[in-house]
PDB file of N, CA and C in Angstrom:
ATOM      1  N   UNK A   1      -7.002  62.427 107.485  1.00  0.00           N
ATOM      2  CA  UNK A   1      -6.056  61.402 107.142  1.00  0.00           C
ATOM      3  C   UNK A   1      -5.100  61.185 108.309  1.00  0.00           C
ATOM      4  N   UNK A   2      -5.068  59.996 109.063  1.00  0.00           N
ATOM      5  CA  UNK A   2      -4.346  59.832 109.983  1.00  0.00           C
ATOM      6  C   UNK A   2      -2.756  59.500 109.736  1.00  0.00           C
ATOM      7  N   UNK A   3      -1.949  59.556 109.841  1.00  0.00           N
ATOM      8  CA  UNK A   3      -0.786  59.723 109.212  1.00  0.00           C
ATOM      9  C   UNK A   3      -0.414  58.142 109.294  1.00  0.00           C
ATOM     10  N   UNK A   4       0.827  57.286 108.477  1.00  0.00           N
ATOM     11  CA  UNK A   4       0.649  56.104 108.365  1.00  0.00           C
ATOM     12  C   UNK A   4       1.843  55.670 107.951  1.00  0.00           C
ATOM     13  N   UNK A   5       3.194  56.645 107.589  1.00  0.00           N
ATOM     14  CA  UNK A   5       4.426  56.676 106.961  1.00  0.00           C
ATOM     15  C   UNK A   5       5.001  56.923 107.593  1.00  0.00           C
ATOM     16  N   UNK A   6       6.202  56.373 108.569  1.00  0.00           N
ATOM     17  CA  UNK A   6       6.946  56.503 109.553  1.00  0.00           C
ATOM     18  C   UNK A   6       8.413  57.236 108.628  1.00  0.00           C
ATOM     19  N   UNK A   7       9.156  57.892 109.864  1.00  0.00           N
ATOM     20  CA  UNK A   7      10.478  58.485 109.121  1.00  0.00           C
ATOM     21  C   UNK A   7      11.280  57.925 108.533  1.00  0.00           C
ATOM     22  N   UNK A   8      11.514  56.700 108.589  1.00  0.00           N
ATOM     23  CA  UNK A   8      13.009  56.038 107.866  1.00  0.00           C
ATOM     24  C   UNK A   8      11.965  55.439 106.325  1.00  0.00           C
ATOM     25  N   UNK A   9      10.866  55.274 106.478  1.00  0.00           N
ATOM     26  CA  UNK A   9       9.904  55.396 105.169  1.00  0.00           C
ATOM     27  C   UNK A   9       9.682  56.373 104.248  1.00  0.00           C
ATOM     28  N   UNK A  10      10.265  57.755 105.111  1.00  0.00           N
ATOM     29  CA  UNK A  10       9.666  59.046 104.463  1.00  0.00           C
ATOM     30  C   UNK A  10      11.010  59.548 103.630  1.00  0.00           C
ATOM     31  N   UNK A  11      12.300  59.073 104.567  1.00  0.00           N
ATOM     32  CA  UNK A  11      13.269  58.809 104.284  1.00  0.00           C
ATOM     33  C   UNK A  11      13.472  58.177 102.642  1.00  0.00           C
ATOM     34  N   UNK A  12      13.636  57.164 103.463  1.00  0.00           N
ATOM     35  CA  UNK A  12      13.685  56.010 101.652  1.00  0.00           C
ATOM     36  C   UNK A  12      12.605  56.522 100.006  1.00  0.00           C
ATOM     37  N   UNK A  13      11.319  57.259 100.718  1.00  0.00           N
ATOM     38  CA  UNK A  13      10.615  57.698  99.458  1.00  0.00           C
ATOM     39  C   UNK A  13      11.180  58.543  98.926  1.00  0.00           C
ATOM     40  N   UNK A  14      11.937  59.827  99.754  1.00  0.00           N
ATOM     41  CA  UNK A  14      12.561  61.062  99.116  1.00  0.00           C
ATOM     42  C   UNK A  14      13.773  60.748  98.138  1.00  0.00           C
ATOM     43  N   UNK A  15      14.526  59.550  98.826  1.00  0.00           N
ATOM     44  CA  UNK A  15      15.806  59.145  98.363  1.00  0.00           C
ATOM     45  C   UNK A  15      15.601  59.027  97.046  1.00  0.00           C
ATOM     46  N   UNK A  16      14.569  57.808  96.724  1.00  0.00           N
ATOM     47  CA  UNK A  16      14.617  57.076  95.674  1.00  0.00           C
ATOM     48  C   UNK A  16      13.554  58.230  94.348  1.00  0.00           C
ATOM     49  N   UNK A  17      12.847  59.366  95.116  1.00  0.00           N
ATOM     50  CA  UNK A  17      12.052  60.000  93.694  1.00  0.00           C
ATOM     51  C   UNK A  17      13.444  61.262  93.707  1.00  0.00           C
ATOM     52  N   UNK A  18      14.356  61.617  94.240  1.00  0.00           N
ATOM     53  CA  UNK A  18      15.517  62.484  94.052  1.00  0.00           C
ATOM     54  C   UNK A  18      16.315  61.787  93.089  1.00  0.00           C
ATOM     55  N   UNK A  19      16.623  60.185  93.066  1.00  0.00           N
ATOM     56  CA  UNK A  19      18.153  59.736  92.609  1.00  0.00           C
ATOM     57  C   UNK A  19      16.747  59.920  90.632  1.00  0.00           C
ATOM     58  N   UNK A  20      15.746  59.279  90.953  1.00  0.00           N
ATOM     59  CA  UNK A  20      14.633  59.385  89.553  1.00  0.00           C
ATOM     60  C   UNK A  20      14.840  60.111  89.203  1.00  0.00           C
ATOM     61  N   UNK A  21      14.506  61.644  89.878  1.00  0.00           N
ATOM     62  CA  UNK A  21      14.680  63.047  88.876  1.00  0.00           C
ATOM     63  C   UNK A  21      16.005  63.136  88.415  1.00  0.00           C
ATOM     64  N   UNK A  22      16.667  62.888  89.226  1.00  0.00           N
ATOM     65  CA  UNK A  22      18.204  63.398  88.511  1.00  0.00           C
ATOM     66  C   UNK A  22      18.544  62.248  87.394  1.00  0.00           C
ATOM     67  N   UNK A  23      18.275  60.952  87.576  1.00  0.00           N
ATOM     68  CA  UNK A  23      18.600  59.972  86.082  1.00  0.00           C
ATOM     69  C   UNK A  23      17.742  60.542  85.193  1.00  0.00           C
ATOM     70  N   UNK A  24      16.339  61.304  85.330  1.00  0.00           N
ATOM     71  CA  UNK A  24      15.423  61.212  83.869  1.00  0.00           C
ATOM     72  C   UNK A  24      16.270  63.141  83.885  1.00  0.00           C
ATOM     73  N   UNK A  25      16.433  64.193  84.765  1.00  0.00           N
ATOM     74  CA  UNK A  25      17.202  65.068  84.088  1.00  0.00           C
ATOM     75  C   UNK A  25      18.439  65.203  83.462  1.00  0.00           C
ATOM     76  N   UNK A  26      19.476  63.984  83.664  1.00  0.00           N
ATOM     77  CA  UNK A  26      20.993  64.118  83.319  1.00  0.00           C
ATOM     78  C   UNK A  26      20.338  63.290  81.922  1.00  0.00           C
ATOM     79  N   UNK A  27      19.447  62.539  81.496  1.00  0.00           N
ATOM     80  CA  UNK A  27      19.215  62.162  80.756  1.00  0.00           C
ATOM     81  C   UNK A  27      19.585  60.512  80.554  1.00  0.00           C
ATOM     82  N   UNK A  28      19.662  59.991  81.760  1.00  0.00           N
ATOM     83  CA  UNK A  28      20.418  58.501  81.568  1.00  0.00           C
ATOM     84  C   UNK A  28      19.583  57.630  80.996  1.00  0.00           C
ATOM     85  N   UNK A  29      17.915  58.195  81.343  1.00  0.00           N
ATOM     86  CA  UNK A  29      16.595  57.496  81.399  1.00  0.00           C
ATOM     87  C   UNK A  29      16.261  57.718  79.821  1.00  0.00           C
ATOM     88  N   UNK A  30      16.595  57.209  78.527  1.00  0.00           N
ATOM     89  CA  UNK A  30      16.258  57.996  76.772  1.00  0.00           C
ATOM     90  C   UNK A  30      14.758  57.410  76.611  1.00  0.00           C
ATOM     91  N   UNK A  31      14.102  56.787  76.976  1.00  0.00           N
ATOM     92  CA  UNK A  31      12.783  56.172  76.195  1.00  0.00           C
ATOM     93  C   UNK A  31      11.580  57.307  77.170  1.00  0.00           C
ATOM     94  N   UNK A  32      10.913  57.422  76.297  1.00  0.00           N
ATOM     95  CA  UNK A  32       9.907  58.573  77.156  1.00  0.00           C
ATOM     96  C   UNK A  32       8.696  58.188  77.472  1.00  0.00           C
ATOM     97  N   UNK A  33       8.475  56.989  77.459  1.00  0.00           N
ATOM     98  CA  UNK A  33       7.085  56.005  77.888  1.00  0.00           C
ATOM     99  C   UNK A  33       7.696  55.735  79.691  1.00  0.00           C
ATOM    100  N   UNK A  34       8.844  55.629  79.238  1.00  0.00           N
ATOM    101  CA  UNK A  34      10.020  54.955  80.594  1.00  0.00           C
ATOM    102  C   UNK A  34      10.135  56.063  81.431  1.00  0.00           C
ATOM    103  N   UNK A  35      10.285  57.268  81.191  1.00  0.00           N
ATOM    104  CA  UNK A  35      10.617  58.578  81.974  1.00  0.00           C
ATOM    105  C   UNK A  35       9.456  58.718  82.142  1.00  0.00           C
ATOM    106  N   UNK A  36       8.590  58.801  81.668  1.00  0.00           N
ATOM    107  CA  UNK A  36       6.936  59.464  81.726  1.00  0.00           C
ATOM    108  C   UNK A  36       6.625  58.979  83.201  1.00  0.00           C
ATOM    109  N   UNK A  37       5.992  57.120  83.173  1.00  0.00           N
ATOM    110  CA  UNK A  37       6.041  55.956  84.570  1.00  0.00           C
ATOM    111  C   UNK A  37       7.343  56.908  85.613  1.00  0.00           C
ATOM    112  N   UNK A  38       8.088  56.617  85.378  1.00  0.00           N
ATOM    113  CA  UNK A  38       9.093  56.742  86.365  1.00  0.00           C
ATOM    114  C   UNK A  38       8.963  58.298  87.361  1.00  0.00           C
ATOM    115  N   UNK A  39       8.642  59.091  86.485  1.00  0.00           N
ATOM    116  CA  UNK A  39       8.638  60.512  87.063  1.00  0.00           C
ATOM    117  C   UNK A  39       7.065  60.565  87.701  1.00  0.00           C
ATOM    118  N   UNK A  40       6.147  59.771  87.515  1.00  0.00           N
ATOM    119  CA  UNK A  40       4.658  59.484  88.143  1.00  0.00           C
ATOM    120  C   UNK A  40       5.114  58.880  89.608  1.00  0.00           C
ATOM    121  N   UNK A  41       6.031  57.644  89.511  1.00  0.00           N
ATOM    122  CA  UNK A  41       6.515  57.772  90.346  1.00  0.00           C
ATOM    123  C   UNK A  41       7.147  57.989  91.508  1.00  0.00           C
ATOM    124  N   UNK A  42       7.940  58.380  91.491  1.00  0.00           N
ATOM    125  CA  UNK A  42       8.585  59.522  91.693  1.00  0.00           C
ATOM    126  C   UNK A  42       7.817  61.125  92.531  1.00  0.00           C
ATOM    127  N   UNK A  43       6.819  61.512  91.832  1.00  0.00           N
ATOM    128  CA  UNK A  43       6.075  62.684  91.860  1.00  0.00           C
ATOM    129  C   UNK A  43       5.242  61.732  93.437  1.00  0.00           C
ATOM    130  N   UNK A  44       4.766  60.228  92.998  1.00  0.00           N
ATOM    131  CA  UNK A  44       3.744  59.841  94.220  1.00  0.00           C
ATOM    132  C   UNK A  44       4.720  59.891  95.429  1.00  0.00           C
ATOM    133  N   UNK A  45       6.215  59.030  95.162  1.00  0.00           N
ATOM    134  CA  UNK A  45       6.902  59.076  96.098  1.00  0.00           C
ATOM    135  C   UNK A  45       7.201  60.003  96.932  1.00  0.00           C
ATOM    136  N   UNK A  46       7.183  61.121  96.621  1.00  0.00           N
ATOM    137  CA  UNK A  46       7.741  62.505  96.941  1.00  0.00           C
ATOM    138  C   UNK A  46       6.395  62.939  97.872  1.00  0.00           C
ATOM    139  N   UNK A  47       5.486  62.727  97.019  1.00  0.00           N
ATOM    140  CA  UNK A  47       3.980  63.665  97.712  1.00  0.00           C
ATOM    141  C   UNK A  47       3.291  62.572  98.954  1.00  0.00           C
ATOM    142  N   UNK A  48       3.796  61.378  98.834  1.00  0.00           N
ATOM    143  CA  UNK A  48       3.306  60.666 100.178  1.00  0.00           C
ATOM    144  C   UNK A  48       4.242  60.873 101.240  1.00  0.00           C
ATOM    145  N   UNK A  49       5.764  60.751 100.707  1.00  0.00           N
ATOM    146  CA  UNK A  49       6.617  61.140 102.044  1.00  0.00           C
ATOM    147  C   UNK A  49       6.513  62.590 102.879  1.00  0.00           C
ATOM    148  N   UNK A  50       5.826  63.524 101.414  1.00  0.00           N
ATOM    149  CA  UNK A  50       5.862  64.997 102.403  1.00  0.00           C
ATOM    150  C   UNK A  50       4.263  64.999 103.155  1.00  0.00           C
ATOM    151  N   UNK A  51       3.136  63.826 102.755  1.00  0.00           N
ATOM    152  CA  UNK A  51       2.233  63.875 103.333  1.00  0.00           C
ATOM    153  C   UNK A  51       2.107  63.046 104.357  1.00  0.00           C
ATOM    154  N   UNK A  52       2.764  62.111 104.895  1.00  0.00           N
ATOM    155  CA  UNK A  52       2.954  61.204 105.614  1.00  0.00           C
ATOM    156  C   UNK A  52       1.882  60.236 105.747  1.00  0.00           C
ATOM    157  N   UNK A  53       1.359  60.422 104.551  1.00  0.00           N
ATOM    158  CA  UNK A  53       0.190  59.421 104.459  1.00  0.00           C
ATOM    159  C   UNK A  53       0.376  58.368 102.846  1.00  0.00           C
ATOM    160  N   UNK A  54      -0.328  56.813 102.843  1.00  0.00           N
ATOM    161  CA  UNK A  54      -0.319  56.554 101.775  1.00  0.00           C
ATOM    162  C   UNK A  54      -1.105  55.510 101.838  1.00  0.00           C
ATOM    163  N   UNK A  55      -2.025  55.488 100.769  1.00  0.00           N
ATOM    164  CA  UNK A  55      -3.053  55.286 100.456  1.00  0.00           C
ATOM    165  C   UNK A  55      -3.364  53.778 100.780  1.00  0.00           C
ATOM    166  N   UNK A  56      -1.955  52.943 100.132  1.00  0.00           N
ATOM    167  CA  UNK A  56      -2.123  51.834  99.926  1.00  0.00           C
ATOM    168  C   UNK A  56      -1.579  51.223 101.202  1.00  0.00           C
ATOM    169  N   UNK A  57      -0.811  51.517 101.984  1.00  0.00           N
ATOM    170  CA  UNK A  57      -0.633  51.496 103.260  1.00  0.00           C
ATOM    171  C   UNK A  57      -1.788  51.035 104.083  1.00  0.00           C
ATOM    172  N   UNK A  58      -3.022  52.145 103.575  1.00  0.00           N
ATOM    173  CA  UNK A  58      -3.832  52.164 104.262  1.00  0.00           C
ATOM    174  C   UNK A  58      -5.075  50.799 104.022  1.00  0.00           C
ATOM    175  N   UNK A  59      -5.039  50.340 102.697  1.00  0.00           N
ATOM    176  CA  UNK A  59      -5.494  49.605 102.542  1.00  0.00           C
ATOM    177  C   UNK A  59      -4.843  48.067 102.695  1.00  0.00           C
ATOM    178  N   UNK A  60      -3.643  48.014 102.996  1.00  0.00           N
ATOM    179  CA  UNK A  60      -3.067  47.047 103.659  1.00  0.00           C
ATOM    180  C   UNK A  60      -3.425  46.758 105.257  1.00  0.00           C
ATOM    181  N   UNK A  61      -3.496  47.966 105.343  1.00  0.00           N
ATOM    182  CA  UNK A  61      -3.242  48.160 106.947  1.00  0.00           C
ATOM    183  C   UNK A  61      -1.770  48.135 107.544  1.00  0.00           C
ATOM    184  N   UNK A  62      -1.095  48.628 106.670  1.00  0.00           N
ATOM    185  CA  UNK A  62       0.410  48.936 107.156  1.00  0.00           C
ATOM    186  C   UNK A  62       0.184  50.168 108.200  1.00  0.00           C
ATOM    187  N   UNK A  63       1.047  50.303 109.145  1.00  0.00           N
ATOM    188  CA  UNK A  63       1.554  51.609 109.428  1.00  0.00           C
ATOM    189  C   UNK A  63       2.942  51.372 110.112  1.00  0.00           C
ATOM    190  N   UNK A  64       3.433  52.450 109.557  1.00  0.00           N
ATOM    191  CA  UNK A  64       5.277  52.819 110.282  1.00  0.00           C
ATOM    192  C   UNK A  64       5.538  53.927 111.394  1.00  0.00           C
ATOM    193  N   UNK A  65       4.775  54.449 111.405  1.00  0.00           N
ATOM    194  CA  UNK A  65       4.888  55.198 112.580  1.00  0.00           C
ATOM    195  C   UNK A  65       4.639  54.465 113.691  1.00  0.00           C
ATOM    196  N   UNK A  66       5.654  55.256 114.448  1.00  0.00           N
ATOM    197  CA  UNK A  66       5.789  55.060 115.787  1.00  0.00           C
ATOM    198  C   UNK A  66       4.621  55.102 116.410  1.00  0.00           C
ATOM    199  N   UNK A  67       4.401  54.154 117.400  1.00  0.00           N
ATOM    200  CA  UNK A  67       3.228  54.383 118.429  1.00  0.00           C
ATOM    201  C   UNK A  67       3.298  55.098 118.977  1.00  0.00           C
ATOM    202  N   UNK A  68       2.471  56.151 119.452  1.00  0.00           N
ATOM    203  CA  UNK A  68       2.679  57.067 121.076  1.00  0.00           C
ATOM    204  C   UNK A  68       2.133  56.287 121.963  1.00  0.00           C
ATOM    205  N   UNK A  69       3.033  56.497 122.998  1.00  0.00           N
ATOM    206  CA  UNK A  69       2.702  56.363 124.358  1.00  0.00           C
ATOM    207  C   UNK A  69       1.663  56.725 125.092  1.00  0.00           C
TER     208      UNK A  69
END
């Protein structure tokens, strides 16, 4: 897997599945169809930013990483 998620991407994924866990643990999130989605979420967000890869990226043909020289 060639990597495809640049840092200020890997950035923004962590942000947004951290602020998730903490609304569906403080409990702000009450419907559990709603927490269920959200924490799937969340869980992808987390596991593509620590893998620096993502799937759909790839099938776009996005990439954020930096070029090397």
């Amino acid at each position: 897997m060639k990597k495809n998620v640049g840092n200020a991407d890997k950035l923004i994924r962590l942000i947004i599945a951290v602020i998730i866990f903490v609304l569906v643990y403080m409990g702000k999130i009450t419907d559990n169809t709603t927490q269920i989605i959200l924490l799937v979420i969340a869980f992808i967000a987390a596991l593509t930013s620590l893998m620096n890869y993502c799937l759909l990226y790839q099938l776009f043909g996005i990439n954020t990483c930096k070029k090397d020289k």
